[in-house]
Structures are given as structure tokens and as C-alpha cells.
N, C-alpha and C. Protein backbone atom coordinates (compact mmCIF):
# COMPACT_ATOMS: atom_id res chain seq x y z
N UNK A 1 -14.48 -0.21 -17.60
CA UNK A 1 -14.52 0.79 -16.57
C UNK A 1 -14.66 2.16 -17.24
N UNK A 2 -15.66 3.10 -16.57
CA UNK A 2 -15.90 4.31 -17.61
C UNK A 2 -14.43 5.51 -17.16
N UNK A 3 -14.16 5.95 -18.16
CA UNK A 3 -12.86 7.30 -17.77
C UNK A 3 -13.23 7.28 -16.54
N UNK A 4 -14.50 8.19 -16.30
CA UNK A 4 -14.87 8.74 -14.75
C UNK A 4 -14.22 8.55 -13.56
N UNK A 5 -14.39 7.00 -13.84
CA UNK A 5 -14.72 6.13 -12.53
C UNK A 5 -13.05 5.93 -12.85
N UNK A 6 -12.36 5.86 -13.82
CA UNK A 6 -10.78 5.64 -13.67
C UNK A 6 -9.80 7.07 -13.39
N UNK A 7 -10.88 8.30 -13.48
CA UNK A 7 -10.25 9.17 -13.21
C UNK A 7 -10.12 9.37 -11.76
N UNK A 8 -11.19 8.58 -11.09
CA UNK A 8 -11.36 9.06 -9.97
C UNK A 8 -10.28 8.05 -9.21
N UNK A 9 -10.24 7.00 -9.05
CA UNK A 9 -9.69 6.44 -8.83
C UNK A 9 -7.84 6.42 -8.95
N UNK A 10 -7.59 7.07 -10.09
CA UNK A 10 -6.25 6.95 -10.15
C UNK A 10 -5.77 8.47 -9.46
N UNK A 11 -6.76 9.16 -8.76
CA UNK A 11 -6.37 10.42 -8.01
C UNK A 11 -6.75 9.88 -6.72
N UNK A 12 -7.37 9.05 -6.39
CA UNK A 12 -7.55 8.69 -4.74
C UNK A 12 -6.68 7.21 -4.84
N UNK A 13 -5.85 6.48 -5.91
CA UNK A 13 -4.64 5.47 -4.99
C UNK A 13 -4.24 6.11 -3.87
N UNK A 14 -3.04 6.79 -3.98
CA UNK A 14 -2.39 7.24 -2.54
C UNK A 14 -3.13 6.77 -1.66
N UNK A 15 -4.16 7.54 -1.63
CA UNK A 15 -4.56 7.44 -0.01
C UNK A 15 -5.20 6.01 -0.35
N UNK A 16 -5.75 5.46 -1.13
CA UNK A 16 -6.00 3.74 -1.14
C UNK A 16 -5.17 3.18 -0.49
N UNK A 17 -3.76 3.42 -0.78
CA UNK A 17 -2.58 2.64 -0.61
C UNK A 17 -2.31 2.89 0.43
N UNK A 18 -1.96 4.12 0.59
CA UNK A 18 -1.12 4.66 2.53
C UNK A 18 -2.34 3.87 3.29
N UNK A 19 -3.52 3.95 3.32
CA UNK A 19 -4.41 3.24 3.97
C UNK A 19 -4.13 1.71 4.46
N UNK A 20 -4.26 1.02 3.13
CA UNK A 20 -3.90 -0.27 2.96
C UNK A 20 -2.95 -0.85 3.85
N UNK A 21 -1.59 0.11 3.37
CA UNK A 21 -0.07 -0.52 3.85
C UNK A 21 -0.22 -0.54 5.41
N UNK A 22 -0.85 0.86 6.26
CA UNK A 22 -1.30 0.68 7.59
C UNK A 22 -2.06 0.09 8.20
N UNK A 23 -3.22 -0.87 7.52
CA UNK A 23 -3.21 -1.62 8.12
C UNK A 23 -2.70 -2.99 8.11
N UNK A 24 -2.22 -3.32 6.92
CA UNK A 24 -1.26 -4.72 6.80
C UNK A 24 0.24 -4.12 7.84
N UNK A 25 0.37 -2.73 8.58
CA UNK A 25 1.48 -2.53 9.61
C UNK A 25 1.11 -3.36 10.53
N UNK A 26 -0.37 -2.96 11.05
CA UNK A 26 -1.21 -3.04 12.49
C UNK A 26 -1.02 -4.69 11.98
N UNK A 27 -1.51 -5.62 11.24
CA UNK A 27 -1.77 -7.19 11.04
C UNK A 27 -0.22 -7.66 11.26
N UNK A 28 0.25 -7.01 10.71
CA UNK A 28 1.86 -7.49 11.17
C UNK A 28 2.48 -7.56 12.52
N UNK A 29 2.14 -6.25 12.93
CA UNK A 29 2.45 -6.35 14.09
C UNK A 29 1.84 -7.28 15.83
N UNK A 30 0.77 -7.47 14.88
CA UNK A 30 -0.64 -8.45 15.40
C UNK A 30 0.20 -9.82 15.80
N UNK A 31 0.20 -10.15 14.15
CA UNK A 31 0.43 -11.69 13.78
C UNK A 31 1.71 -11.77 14.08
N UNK A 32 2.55 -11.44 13.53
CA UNK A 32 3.96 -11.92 13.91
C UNK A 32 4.68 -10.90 14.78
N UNK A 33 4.09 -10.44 15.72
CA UNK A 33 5.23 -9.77 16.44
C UNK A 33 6.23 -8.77 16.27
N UNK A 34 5.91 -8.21 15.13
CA UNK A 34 7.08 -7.16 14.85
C UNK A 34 7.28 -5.98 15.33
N UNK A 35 8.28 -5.01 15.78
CA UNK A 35 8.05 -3.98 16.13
C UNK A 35 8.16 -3.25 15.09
N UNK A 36 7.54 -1.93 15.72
CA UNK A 36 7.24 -0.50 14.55
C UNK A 36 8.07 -0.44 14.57
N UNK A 37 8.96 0.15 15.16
CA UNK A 37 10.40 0.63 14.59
C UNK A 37 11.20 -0.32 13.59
N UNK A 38 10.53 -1.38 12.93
CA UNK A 38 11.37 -2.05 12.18
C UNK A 38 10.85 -2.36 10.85
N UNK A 39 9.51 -1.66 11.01
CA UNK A 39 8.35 -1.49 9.84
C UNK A 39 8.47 -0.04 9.09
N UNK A 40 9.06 0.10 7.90
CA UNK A 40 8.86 1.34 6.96
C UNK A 40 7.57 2.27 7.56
N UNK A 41 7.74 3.75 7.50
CA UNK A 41 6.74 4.58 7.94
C UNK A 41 5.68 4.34 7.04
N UNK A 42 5.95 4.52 5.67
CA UNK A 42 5.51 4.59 4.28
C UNK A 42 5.52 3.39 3.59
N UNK A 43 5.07 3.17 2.50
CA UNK A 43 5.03 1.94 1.63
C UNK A 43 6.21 2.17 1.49
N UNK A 44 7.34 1.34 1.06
CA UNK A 44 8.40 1.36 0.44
C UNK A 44 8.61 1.07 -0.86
N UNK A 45 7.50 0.47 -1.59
CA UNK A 45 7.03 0.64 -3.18
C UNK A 45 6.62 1.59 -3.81
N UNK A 46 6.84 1.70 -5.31
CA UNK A 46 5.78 3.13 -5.69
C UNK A 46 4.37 1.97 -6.23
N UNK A 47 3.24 2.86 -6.41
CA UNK A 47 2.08 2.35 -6.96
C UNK A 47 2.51 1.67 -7.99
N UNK A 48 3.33 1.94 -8.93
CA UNK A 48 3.82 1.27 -10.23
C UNK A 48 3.95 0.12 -9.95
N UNK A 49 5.18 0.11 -9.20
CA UNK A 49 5.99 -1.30 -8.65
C UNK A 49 4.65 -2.69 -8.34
N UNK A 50 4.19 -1.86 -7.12
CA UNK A 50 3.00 -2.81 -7.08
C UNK A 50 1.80 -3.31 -8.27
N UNK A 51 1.76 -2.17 -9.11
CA UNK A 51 0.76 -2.60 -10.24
C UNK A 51 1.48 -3.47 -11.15
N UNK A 52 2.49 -3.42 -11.05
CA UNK A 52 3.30 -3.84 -12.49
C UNK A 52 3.77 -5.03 -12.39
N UNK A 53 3.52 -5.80 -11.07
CA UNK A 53 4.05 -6.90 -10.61
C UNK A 53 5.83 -6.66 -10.27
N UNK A 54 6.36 -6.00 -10.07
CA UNK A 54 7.58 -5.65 -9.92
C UNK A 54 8.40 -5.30 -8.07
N UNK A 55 7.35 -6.17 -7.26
CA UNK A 55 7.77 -6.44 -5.98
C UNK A 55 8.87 -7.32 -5.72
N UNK A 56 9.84 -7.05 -4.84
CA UNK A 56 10.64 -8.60 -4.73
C UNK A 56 9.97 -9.58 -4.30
N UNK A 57 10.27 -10.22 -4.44
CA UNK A 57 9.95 -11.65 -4.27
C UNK A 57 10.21 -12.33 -2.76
């Protein structure tokens, strides 16, 4: 991968991610029924966590 293309990228995660997590909210709330109010506003991971394999389980 050239710098460039990793520079660019590691300044647009966030919004990759806040993106992402909203719509795996909306599929959640789809598929299993959950209410918002019981779904984090925000990711509740940092980018790390998720890159690093360091999610619970």
C-alpha cells in the first residue's frame, strides 16, 4: 500500500467507522429487535481495539 493511500486512510477511519457502527445499529435493530436506547450512541471500541483484535469475545 503506497504512504499516500495509508495516509489517507488512517485520517478518514473515524468517519469509516462511525459510519460502519451505524449501520450494523440500523441491522440490529432490523434483525433482532433491539431498541436504540439500548444500543451505544458511538462505537464503544477505540479503532485500536478493533484493529488489534482486542474485542471481547
Amino acid at each position: 500500500m503506497s504512504q499516500n493511500l495509508r495516509h489517507c486512510l488512517k485520517h478518514r477511519l473515524p468517519d469509516i467507522v462511525a459510519g460502519a457502527y451505524g449501520d450494523a445499529v440500523i441491522g440490529a435493530e432490523r434483525e433482532i429487535g433491539l431498541e436504540r436506547s439500548v444500543i451505544p450512541d458511538v462505537c464503544p471500541w477505540t479503532i485500536d481495539e478493533a484493529l488489534n483484535g482486542s474485542l471481547p469475545a
